[in-house]
Every structure is written in C-alpha cells, then in structure tokens.
C-alpha atoms as a PDB file:
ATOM      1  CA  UNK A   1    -137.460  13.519 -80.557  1.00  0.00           C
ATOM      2  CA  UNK A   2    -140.317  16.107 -81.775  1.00  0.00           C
ATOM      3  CA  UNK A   3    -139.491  18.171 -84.251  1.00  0.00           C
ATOM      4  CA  UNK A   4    -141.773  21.077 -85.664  1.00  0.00           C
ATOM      5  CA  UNK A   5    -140.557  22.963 -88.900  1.00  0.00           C
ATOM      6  CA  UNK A   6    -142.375  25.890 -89.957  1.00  0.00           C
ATOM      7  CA  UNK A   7    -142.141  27.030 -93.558  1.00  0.00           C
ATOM      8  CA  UNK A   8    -144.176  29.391 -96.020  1.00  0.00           C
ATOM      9  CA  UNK A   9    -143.578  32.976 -93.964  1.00  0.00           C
ATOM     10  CA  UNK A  10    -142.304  35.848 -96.814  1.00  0.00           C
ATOM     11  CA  UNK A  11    -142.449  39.525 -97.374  1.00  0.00           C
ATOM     12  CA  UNK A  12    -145.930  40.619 -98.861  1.00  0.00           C
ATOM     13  CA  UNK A  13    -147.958  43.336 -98.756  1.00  0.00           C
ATOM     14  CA  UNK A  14    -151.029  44.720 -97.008  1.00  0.00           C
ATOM     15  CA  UNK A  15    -154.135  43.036 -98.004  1.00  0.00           C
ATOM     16  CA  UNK A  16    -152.619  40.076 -99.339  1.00  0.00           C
ATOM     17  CA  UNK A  17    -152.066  36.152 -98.400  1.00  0.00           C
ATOM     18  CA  UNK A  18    -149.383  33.943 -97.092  1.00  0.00           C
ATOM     19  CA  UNK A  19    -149.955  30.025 -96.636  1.00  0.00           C
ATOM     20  CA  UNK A  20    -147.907  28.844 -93.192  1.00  0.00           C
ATOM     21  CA  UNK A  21    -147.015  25.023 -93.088  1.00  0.00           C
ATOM     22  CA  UNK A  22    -145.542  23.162 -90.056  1.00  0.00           C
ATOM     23  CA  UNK A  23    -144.030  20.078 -90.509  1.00  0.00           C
ATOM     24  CA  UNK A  24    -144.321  18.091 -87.282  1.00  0.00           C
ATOM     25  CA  UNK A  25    -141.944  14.887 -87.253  1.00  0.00           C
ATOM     26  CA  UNK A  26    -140.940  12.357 -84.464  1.00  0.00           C
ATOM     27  CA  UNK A  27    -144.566  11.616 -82.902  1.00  0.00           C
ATOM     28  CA  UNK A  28    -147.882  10.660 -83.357  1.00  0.00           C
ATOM     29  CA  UNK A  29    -148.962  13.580 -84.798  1.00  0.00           C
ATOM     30  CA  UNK A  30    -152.487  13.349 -85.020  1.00  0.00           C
ATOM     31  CA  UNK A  31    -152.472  12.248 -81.253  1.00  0.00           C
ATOM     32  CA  UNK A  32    -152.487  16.104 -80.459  1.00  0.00           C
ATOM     33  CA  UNK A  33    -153.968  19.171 -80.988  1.00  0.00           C
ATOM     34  CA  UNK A  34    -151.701  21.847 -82.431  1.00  0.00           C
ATOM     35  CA  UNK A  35    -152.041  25.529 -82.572  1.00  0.00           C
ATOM     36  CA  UNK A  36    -149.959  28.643 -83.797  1.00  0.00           C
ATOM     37  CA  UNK A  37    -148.182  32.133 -82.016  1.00  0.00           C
ATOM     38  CA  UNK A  38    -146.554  34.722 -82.938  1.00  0.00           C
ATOM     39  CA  UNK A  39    -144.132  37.483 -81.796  1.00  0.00           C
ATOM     40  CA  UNK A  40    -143.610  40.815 -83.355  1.00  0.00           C
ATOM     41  CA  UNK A  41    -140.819  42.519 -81.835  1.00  0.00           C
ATOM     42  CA  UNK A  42    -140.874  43.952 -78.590  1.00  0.00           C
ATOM     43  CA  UNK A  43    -144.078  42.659 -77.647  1.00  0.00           C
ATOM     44  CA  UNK A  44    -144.740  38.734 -75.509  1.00  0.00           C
ATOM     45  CA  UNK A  45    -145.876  35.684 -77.868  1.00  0.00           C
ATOM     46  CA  UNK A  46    -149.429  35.679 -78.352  1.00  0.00           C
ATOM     47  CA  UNK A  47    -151.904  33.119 -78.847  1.00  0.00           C
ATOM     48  CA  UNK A  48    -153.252  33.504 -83.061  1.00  0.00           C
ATOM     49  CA  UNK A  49    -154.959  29.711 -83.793  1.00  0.00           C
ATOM     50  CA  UNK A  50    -155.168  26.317 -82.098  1.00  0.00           C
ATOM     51  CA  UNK A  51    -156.952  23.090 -84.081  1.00  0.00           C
ATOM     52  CA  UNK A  52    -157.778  19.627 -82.050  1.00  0.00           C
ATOM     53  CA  UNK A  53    -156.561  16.480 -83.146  1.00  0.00           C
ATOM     54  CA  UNK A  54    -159.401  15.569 -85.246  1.00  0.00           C
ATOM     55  CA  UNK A  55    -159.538  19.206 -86.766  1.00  0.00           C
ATOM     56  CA  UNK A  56    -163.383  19.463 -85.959  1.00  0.00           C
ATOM     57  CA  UNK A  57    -162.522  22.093 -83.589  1.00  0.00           C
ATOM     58  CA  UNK A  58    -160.751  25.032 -84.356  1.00  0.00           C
ATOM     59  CA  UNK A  59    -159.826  28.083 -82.405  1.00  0.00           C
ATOM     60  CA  UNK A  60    -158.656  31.782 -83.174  1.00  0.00           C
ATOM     61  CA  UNK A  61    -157.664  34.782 -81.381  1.00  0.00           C
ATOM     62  CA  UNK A  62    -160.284  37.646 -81.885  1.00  0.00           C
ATOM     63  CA  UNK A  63    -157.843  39.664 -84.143  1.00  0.00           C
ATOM     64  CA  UNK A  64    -157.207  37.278 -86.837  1.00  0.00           C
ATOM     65  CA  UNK A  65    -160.749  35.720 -86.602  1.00  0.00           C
ATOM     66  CA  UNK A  66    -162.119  36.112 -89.840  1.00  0.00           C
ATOM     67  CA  UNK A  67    -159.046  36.297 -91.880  1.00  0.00           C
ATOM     68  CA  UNK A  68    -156.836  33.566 -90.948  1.00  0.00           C
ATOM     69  CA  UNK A  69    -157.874  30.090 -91.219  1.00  0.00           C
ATOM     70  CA  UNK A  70    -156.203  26.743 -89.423  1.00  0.00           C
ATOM     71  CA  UNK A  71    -156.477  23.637 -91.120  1.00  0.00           C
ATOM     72  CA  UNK A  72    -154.306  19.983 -90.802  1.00  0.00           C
ATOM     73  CA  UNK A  73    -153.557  16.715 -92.592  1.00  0.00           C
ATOM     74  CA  UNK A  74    -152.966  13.998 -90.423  1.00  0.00           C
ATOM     75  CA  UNK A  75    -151.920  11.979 -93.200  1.00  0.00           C
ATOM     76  CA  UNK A  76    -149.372  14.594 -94.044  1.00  0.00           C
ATOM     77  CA  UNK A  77    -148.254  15.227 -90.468  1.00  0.00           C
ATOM     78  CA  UNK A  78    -148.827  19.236 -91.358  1.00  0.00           C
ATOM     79  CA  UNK A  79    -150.594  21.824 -89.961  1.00  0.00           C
ATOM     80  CA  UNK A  80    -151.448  24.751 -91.837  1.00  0.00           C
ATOM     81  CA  UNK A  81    -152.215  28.419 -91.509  1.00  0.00           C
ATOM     82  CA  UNK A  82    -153.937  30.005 -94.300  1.00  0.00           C
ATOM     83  CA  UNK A  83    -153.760  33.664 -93.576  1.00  0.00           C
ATOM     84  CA  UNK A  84    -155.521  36.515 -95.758  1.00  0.00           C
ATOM     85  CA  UNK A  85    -156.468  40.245 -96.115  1.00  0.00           C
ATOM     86  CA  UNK A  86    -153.156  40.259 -94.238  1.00  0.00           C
ATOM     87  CA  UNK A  87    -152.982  44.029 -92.171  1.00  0.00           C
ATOM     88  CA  UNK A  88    -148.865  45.399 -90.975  1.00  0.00           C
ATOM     89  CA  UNK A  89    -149.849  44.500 -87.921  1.00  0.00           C
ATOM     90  CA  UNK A  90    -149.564  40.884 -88.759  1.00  0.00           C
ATOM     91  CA  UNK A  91    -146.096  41.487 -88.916  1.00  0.00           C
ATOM     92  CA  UNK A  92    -144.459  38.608 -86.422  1.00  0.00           C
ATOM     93  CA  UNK A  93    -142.069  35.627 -86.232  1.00  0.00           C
ATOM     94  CA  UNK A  94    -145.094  32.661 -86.121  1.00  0.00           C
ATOM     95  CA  UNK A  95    -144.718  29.587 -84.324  1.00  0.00           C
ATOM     96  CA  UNK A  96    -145.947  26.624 -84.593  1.00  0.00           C
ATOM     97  CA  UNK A  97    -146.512  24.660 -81.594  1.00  0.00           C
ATOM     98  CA  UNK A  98    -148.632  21.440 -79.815  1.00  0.00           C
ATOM     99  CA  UNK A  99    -149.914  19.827 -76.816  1.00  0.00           C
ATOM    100  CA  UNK A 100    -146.989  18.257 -75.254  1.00  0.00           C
ATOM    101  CA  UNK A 101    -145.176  21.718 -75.205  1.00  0.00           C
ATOM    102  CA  UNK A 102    -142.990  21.483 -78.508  1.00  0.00           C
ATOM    103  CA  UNK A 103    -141.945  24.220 -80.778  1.00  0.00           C
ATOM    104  CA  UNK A 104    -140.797  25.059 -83.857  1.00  0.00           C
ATOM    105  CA  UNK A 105    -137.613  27.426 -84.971  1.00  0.00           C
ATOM    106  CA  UNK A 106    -140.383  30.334 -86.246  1.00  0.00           C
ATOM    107  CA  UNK A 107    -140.746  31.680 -89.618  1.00  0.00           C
ATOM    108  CA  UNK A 108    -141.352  35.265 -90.270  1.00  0.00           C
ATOM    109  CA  UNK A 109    -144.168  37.513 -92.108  1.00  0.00           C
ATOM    110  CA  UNK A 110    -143.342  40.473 -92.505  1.00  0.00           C
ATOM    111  CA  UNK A 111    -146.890  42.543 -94.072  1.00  0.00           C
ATOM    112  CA  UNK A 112    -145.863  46.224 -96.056  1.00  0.00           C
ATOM    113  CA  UNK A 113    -148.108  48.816 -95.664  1.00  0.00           C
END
C-alpha cells in the first residue's frame, strides 16, 4: 500500500520560507514522477509543482514560479518543496501527490501578512 506523508508546513510570515517534505513509502518511488497541490479554503485544489522521476524535469504553476522550488531524493524516497519570499496568498493545506493517483493527508502553511 502507498503511503505519502507530508511534513514541514508551519505558521510564518510574509516574505519568509518553509521547507515541505513528503515521505512516500510502499512503492518504487523513483519509478514515478511526483508533484505538489494545494487548497486554501473555499477555493478547488490547484496544481503548484510537479518533478519527473529522474528530477531533470521540473514543473511549476505560473504563481509560485520563481519562488518555490521542487527537488527529490530517490535514495531518500522524499520529495521536497522549498518554498520562499512566501506572499498570504500562499496560505493552503499542500499535498503531496504522484503518478499512480496517491495522496498524502496535507500539511498546512499558513503565511501572516
């Protein structure tokens, strides 16, 4: 059974950095790509990052390009978002997620203004 555990979200505040970590356990990780979403509240779960298996491709929505940064360590099983110059909007339960559908439980980041 897959199981994806996301850890590293916090209160901090505008303009400043988190580190996101998801713990992926149960497959061959570095068999997939994996990729990141969030959801603030009220609004649908949005696409932020996405990094193939290899991480020699990366992806990033437009409003986080820039700023956040998706890395992994196949030997560690972990994928990583490094996420600066963080704005309120941020503000979201993030997700980790990858290619055969899983998902983690969400950990939130919550960015004062």
């Amino acid at each position: 059974q897959v199981q994806l555990v996301e850890s590293g979200g916090g209160l901090v505040q505008a303009g400043g950095s988190l580190r996101l970590s998801c713990a992926a356990s149960g497959h061959t990780f570095s068999s997939y790509a994996m990729g990141w979403f969030r959801q603030a509240p009220g609004k649908e779960r949005e696409f932020v990052a996405a990094i193939s298996w290899s991480g020699g491709s990366t992806y990033y929505a437009d409003s986080v390009k820039g700023r956040f940064t998706i890395s992994r360590d196949n030997a560690e099983n972990t994928v990583y978002l490094q996420m600066n110059s963080l704005k309120p909007e941020d503000t979201a339960v993030y997700y980790c997620t990858d290619t055969r559908g899983s998902w983690g439980q969400g950990t939130q980041v919550t960015v004062s203004s």
